[in-house]
N, C-alpha and C. Protein backbone atom coordinates (compact mmCIF):
# COMPACT_ATOMS: atom_id res chain seq x y z
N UNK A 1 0.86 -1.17 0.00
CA UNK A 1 0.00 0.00 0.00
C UNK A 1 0.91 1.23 0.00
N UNK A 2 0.64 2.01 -0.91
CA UNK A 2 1.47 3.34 -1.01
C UNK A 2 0.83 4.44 0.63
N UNK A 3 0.00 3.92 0.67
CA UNK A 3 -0.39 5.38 2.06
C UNK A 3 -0.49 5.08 2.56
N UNK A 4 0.21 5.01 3.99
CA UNK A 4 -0.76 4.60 5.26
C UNK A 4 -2.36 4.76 5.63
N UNK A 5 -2.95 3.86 5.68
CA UNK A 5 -4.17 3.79 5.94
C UNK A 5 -4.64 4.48 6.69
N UNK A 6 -4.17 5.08 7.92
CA UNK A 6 -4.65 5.64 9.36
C UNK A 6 -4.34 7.04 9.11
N UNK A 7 -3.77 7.71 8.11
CA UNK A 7 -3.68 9.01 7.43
C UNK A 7 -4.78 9.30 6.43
N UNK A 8 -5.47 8.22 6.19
CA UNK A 8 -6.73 8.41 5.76
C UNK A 8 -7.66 9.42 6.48
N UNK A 9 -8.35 8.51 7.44
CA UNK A 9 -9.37 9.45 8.19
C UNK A 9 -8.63 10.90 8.44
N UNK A 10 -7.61 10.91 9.10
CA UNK A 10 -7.09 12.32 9.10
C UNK A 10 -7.57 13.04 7.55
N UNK A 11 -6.81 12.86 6.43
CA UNK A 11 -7.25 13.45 5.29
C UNK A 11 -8.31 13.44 5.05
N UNK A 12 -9.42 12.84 5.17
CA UNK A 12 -10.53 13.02 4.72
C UNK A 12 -11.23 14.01 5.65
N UNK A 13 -10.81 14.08 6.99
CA UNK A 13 -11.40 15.19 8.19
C UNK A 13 -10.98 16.36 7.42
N UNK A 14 -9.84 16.49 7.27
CA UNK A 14 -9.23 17.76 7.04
C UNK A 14 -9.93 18.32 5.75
N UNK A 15 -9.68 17.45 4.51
CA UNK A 15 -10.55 17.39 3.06
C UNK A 15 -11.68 18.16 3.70
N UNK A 16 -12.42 17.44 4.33
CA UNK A 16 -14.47 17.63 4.68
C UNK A 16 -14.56 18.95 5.31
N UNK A 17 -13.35 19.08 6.50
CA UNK A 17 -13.23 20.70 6.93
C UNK A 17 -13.85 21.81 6.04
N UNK A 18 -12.75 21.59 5.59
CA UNK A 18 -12.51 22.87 4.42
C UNK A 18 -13.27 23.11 3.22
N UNK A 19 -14.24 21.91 3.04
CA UNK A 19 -14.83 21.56 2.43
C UNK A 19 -16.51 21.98 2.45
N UNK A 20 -16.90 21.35 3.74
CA UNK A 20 -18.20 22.53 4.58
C UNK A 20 -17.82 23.47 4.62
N UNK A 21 -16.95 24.47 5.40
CA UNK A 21 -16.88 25.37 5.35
C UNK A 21 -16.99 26.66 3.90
N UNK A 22 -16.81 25.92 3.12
CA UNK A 22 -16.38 27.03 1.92
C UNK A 22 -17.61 26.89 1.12
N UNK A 23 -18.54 25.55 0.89
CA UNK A 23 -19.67 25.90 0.48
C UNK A 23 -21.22 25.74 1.43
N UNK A 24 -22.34 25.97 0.88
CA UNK A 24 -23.67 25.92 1.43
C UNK A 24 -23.98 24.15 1.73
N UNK A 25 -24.10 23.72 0.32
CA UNK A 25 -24.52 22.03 0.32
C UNK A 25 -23.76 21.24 1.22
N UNK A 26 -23.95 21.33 2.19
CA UNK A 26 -23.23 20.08 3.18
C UNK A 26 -23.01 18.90 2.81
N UNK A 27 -24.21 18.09 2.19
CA UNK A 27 -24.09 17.01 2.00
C UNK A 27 -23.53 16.56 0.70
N UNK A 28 -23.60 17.24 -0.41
CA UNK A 28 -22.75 17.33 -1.75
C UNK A 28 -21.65 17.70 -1.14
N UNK A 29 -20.91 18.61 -0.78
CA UNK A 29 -19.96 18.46 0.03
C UNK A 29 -19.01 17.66 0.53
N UNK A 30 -20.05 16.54 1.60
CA UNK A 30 -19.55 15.33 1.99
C UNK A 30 -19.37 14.24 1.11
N UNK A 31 -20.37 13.95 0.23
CA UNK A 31 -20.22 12.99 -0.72
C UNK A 31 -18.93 12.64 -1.84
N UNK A 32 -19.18 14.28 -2.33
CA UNK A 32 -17.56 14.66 -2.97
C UNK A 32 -16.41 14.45 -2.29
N UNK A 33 -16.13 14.65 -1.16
CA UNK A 33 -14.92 14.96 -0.15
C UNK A 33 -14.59 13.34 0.06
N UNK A 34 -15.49 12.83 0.60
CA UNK A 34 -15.29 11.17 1.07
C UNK A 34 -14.94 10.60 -0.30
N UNK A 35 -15.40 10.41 -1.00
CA UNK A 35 -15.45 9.95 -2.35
C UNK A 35 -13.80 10.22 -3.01
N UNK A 36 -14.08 11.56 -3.17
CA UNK A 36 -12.55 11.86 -3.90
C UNK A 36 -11.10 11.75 -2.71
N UNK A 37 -11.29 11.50 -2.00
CA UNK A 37 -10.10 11.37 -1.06
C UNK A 37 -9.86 9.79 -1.05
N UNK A 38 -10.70 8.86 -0.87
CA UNK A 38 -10.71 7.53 -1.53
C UNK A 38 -10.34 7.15 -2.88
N UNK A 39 -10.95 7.65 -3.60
CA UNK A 39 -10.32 7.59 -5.21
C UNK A 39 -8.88 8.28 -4.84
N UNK A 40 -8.43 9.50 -4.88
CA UNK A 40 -6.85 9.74 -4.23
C UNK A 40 -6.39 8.89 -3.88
N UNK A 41 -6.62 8.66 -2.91
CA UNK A 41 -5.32 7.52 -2.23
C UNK A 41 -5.24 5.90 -2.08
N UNK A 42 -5.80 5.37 -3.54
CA UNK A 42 -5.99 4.52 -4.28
C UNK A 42 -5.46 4.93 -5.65
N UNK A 43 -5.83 5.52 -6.34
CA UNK A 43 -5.15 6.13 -7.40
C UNK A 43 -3.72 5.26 -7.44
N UNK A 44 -3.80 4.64 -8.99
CA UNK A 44 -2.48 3.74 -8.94
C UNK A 44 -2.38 2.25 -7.96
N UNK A 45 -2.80 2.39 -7.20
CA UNK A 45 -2.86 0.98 -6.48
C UNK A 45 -4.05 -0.20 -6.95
N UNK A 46 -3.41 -1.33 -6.67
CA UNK A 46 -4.68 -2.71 -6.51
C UNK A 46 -5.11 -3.13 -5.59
N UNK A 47 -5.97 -1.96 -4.65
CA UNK A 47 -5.99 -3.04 -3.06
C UNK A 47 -7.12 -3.44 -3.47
N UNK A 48 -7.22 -4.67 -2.93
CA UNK A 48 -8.85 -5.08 -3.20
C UNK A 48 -8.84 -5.91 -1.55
N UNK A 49 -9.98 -6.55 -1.47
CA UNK A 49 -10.63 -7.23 -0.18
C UNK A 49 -10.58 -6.32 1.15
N UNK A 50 -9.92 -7.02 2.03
CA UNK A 50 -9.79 -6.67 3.12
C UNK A 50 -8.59 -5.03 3.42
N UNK A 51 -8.06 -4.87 2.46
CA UNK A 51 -7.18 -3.13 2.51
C UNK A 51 -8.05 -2.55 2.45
N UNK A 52 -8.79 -2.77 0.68
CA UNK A 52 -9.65 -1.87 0.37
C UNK A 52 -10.74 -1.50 1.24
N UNK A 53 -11.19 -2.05 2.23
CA UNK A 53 -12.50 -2.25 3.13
C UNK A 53 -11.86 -0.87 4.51
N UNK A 54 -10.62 -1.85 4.72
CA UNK A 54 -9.68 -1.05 5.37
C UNK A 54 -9.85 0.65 5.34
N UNK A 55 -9.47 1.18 4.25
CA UNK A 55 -9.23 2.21 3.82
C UNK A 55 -10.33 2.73 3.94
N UNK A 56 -11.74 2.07 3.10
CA UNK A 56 -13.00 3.20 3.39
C UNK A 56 -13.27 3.01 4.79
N UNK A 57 -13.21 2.22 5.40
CA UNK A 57 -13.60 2.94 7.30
C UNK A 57 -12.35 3.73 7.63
N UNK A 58 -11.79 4.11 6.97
CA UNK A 58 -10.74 5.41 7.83
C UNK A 58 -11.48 6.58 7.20
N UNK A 59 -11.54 6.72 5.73
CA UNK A 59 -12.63 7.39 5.38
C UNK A 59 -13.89 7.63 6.04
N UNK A 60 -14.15 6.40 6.63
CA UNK A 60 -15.64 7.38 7.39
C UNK A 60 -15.40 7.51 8.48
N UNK A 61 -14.35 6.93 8.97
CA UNK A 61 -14.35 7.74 10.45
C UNK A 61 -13.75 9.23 10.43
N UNK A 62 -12.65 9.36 9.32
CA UNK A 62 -12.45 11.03 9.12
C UNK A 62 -13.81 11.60 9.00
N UNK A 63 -14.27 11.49 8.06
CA UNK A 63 -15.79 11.74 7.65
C UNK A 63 -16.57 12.50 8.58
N UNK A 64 -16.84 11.37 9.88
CA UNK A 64 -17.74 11.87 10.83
C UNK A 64 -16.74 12.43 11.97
N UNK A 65 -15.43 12.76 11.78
CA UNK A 65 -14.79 13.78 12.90
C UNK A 65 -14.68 14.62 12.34
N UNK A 66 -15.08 14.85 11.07
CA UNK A 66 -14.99 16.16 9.55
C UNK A 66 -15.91 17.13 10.39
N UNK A 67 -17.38 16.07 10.21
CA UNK A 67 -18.55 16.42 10.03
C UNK A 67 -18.64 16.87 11.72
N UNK A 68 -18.41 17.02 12.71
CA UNK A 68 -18.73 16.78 14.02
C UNK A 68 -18.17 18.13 14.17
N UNK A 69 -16.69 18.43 13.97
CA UNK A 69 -15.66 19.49 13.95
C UNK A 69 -16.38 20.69 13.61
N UNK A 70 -17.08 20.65 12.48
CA UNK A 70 -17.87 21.84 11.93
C UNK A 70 -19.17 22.51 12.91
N UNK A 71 -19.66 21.16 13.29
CA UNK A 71 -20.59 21.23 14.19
C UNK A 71 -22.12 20.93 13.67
N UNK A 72 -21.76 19.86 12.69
CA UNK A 72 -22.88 19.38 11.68
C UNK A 72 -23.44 18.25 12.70
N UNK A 73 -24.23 17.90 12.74
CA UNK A 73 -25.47 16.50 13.64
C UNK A 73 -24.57 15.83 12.62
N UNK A 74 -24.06 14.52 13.06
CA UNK A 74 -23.17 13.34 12.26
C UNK A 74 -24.23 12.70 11.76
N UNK A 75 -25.80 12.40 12.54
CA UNK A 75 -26.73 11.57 12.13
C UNK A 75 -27.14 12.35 10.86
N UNK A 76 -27.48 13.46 10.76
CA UNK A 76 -27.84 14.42 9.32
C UNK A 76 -26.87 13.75 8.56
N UNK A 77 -25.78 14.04 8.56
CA UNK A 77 -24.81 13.87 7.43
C UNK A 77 -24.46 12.26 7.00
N UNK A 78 -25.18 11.62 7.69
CA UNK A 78 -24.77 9.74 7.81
C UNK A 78 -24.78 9.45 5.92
N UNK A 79 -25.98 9.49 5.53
CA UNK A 79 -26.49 9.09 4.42
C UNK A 79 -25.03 9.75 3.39
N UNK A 80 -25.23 10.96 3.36
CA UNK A 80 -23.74 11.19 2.38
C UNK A 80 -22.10 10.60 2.83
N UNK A 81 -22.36 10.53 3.86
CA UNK A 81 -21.36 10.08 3.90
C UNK A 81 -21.05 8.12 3.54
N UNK A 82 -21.82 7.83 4.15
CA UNK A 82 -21.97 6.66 3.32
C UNK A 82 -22.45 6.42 1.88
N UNK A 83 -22.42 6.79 1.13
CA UNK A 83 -22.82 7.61 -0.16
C UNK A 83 -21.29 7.40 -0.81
N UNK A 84 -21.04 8.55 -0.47
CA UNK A 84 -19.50 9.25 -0.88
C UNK A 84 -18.46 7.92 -0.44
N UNK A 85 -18.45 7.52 0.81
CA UNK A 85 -17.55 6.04 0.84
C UNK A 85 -17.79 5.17 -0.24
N UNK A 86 -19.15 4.74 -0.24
CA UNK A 86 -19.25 3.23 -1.44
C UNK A 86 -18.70 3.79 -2.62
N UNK A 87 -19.55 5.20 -3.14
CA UNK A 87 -19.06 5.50 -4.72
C UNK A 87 -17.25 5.46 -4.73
N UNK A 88 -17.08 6.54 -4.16
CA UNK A 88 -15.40 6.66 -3.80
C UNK A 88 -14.78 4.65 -4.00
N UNK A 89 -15.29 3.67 -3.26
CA UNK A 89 -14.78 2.32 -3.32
C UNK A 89 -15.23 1.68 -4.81
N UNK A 90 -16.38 1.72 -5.05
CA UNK A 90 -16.48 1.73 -6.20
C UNK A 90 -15.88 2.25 -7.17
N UNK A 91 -15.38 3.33 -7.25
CA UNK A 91 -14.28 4.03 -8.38
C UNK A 91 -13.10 3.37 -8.20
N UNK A 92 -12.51 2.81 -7.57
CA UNK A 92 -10.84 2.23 -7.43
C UNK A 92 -11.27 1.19 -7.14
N UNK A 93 -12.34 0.08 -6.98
CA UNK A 93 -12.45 -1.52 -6.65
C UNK A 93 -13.92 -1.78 -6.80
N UNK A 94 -14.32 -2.66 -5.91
CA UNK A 94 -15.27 -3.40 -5.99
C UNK A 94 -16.29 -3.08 -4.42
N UNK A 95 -17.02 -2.52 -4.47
CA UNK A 95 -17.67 -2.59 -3.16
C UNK A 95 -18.86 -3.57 -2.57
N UNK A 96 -18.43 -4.79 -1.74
CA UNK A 96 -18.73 -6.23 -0.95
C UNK A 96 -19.65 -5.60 0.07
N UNK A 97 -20.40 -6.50 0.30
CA UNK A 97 -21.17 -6.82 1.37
C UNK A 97 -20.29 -6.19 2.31
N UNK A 98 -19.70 -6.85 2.53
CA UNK A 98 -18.21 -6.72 3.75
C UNK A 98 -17.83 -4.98 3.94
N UNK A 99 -17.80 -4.29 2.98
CA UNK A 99 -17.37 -2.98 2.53
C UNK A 99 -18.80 -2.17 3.00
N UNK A 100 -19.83 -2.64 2.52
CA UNK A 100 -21.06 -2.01 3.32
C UNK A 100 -21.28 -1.59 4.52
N UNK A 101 -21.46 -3.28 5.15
CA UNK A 101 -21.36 -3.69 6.73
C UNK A 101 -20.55 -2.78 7.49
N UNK A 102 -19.01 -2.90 7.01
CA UNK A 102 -18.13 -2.47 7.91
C UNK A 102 -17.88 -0.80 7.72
N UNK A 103 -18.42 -0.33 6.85
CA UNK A 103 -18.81 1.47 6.64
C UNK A 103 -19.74 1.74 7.49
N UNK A 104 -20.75 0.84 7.61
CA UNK A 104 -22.38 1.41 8.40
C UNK A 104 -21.67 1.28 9.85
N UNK A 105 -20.58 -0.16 10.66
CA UNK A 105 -20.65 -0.25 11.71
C UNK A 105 -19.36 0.70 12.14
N UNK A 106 -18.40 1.17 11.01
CA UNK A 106 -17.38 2.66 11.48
C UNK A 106 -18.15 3.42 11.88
N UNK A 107 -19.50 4.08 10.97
CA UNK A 107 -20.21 4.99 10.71
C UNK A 107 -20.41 5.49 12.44
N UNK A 108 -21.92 4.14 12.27
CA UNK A 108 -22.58 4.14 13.93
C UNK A 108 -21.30 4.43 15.36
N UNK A 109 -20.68 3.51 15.38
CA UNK A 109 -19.01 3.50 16.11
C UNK A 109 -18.71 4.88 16.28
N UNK A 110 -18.33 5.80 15.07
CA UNK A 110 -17.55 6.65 15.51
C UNK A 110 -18.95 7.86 15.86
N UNK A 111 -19.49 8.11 15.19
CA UNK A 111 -21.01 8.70 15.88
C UNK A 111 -20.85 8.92 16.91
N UNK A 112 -21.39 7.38 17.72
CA UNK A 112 -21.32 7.27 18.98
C UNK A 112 -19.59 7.84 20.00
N UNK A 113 -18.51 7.65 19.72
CA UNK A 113 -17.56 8.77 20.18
C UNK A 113 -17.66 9.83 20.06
N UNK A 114 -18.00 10.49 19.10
CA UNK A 114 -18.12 11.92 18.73
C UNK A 114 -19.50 12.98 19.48
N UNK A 115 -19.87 11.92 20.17
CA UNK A 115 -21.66 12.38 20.80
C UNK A 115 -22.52 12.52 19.95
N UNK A 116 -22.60 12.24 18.55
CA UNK A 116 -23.68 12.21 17.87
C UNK A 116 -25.02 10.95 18.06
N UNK A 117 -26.22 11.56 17.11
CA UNK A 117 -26.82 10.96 17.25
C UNK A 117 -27.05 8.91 16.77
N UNK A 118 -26.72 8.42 17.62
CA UNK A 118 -26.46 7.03 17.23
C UNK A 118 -27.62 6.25 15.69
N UNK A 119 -28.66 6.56 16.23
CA UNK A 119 -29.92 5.61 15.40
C UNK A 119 -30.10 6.64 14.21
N UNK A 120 -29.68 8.13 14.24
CA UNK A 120 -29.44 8.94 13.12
C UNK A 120 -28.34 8.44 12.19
N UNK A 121 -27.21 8.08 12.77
CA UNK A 121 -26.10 7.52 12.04
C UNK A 121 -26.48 5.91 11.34
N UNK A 122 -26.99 5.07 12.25
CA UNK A 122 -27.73 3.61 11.53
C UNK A 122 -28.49 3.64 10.68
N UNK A 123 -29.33 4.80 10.65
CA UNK A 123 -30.91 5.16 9.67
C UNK A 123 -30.18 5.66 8.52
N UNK A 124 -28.89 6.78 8.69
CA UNK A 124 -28.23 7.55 7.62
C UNK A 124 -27.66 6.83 6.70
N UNK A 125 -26.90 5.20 7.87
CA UNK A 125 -26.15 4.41 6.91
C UNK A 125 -27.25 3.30 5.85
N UNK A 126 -28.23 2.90 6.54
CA UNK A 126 -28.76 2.37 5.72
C UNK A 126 -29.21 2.85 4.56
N UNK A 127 -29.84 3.87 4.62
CA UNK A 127 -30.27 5.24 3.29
C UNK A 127 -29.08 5.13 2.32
N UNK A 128 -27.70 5.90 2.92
CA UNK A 128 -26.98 5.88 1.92
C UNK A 128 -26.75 4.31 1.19
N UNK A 129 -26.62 3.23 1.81
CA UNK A 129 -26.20 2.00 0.95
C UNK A 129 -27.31 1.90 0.10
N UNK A 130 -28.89 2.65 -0.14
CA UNK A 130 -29.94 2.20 -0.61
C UNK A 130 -29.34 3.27 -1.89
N UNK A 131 -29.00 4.52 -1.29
CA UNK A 131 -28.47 5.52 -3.02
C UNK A 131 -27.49 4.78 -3.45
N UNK A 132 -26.67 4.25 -2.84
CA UNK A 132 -25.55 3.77 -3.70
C UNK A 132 -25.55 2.51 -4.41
N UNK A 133 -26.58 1.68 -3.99
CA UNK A 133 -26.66 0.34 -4.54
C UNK A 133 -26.82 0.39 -5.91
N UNK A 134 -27.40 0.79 -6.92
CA UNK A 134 -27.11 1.01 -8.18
C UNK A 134 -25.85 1.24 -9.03
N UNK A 135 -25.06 1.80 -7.73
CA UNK A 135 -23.56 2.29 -8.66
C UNK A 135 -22.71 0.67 -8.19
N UNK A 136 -23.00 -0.11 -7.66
CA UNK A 136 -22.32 -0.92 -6.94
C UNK A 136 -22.61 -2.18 -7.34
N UNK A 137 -23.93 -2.25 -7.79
CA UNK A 137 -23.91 -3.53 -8.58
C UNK A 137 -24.86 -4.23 -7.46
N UNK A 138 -25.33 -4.51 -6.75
CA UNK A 138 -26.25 -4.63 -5.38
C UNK A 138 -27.27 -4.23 -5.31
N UNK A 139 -28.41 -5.35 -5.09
CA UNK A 139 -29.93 -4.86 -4.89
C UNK A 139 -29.68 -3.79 -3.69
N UNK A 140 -31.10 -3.29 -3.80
CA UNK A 140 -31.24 -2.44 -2.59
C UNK A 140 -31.26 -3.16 -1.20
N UNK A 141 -31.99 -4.03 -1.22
CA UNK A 141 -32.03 -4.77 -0.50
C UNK A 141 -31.12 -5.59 0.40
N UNK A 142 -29.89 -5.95 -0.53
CA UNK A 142 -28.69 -6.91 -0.11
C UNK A 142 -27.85 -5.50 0.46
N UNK A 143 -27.62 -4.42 0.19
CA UNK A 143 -27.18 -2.99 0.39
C UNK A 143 -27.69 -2.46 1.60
N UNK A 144 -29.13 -2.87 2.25
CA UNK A 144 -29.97 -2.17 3.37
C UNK A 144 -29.50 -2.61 4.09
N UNK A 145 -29.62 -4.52 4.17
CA UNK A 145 -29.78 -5.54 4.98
C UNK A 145 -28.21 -5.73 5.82
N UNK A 146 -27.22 -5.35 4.59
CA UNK A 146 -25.23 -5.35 4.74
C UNK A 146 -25.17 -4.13 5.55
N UNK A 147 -25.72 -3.36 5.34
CA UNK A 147 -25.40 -1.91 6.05
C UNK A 147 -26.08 -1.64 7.79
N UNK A 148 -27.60 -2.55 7.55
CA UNK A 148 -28.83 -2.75 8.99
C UNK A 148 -27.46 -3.68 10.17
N UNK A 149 -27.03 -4.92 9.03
CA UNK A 149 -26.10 -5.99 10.02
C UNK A 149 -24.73 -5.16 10.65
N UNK A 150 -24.09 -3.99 9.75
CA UNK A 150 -22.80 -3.45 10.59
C UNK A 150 -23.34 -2.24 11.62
N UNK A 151 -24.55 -2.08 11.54
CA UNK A 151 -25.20 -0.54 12.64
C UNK A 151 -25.36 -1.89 13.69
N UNK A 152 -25.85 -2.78 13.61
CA UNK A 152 -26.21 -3.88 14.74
C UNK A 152 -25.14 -3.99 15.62
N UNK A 153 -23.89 -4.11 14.76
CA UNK A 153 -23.03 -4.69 15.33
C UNK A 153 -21.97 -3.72 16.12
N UNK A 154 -21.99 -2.37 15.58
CA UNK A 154 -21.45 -1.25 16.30
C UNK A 154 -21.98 -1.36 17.51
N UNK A 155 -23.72 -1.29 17.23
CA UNK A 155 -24.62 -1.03 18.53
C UNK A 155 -24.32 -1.69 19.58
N UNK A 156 -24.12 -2.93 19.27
CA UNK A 156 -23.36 -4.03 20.43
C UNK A 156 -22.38 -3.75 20.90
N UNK A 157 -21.70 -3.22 20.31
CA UNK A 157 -20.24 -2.69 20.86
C UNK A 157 -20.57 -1.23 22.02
N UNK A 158 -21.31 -0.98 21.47
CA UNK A 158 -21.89 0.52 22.07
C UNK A 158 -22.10 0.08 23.86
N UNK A 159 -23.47 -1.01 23.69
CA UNK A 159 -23.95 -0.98 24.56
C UNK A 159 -25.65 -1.75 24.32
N UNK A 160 -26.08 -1.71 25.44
CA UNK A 160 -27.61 -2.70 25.26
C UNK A 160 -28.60 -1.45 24.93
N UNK A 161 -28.42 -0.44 25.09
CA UNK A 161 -29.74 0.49 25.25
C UNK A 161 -29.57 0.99 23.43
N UNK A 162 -27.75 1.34 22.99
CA UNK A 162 -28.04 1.05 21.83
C UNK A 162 -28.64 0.17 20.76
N UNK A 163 -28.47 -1.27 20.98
CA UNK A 163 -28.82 -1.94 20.28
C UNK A 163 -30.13 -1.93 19.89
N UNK A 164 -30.51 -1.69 20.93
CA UNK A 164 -32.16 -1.73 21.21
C UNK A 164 -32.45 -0.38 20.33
N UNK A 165 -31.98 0.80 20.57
CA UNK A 165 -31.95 2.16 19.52
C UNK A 165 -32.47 1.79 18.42
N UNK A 166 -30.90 1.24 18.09
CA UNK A 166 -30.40 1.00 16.54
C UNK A 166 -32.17 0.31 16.03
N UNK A 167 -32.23 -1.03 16.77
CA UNK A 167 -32.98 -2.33 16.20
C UNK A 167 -34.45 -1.69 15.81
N UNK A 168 -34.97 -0.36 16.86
CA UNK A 168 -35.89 0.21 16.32
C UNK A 168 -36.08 0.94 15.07
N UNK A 169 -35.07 1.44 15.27
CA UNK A 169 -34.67 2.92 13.96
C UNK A 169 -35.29 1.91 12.89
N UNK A 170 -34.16 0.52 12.85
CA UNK A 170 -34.08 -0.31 11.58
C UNK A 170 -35.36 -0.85 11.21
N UNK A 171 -36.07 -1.28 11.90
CA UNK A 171 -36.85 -2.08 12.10
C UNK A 171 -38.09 -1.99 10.72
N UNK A 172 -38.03 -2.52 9.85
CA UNK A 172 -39.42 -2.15 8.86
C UNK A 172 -39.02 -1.71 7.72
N UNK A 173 -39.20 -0.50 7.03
CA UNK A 173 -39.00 -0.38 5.79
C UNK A 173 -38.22 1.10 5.97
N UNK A 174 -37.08 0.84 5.15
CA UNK A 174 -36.52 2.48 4.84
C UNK A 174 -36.17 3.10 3.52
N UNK A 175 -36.67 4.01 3.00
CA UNK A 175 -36.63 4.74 1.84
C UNK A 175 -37.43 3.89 0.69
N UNK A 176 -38.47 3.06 1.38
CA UNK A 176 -39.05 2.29 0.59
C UNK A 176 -38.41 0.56 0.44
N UNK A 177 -37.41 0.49 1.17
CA UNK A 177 -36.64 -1.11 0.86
C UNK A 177 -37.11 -1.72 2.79
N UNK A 178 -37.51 -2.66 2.27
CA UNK A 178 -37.70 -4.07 3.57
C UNK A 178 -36.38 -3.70 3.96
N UNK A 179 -36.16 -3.82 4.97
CA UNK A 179 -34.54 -4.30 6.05
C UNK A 179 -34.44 -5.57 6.41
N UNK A 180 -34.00 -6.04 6.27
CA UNK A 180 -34.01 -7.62 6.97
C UNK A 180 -32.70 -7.09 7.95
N UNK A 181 -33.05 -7.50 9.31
CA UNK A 181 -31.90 -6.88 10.42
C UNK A 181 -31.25 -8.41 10.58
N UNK A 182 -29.98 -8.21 10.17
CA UNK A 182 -29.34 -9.53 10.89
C UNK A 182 -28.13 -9.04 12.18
N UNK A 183 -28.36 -10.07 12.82
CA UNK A 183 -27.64 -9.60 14.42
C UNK A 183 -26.38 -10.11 14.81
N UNK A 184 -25.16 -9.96 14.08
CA UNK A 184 -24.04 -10.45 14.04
C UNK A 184 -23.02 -10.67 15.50
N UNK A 185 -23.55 -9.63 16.05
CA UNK A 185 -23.09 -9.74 18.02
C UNK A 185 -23.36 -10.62 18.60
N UNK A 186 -24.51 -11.47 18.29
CA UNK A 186 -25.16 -12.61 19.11
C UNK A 186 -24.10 -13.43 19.01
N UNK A 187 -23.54 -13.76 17.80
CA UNK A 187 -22.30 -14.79 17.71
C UNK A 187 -21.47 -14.81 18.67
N UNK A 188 -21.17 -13.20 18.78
CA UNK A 188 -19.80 -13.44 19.78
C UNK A 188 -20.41 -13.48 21.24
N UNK A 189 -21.87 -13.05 21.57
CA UNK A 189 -22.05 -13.37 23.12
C UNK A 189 -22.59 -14.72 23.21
N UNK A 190 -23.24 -15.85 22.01
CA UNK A 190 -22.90 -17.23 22.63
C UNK A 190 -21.47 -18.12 22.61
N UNK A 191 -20.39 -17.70 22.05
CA UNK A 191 -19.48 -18.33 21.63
C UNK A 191 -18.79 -18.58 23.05
């Protein structure tokens, strides 16, 4: 890998800074910023699988310390920013189930550090995987359901009152797509 990975999120905070600040559209804004800082620092490289996955959660965790810094609600801004990650992965690779999941459960994750709104950030991530599923090659559906399973699994990490949050937010239909919630934490508390 030509960049360190963990100079990611930094660049993309810094990118998104300067980025809100200078225009009105926040969320065009974010979409562009996440997006093209991913395409950047890929540019020339072949990461695929597990780097590439790598790389867009540094992206969204810059993302939502971008978005927080300014003093934007992280839950408002969820949807572009998950938006701007998939397309951005999509332009330099392939964006997996795996790449979904693990964007929605950075997403929720770093939210929740930053004091934002948690079930705003799960609701935001699912939305965005539903805009992006077209550029990605992914029903809406397989896109809701990948994105519902990594907010689950943050939530667990969070805590019980999250999960329970999250499981409502998710629960039913969003932007018009069924969710099917799968609960990937349970694994590790019967194991």
């Amino acid at each position: 890998m030509t960049k360190d990975v963990k100079h990611i999120a930094s660049e993309t905070k810094d990118s998104l800074v300067g980025a809100i600040r200078g225009v009105g559209d926040i969320a065009g804004a974010v979409v562009d910023t996440v997006s093209g800082v991913i395409v950047r620092s890929l540019k020339d490289t072949r990461l695929v699988g597990s780097e590439l996955v790598a790389l867009t959660v540094e992206a969204v965790t810059g993302a939502v310390h971008g978005v927080a810094e300014v003093g934007t609600e992280v839950g408002t801004a969820a949807q572009s920013i998950m938006v701007g990650a998939l397309r951005g992965t999509q332009k330099v690779g392939q964006v997996t189930l795996e790449t979904v999941s693990s964007s929605a459960e950075a997403l929720v994750k770093t939210t929740s550090e930053v004091g934002g709104s948690v079930t705003g950030a799960a609701k935001g991530a699912v939305e965005g995987a539903i805009v992006a599923a077209r550029d990605t090659g992914m029903s809406a559906e397989e896109a809701a359901s990948a994105a519902a399973s990594g907010a689950l699994k943050a939530a667990g990490q969070i805590g019980s009152t999250a999960v329970q949050q999250v499981r409502n937010v998710l629960t039913g239909t969003i932007s018009g797509v069924k969710v099917v919630l799968k609960e990937p934490f349970r694994k590790e508390e019967n194991a």
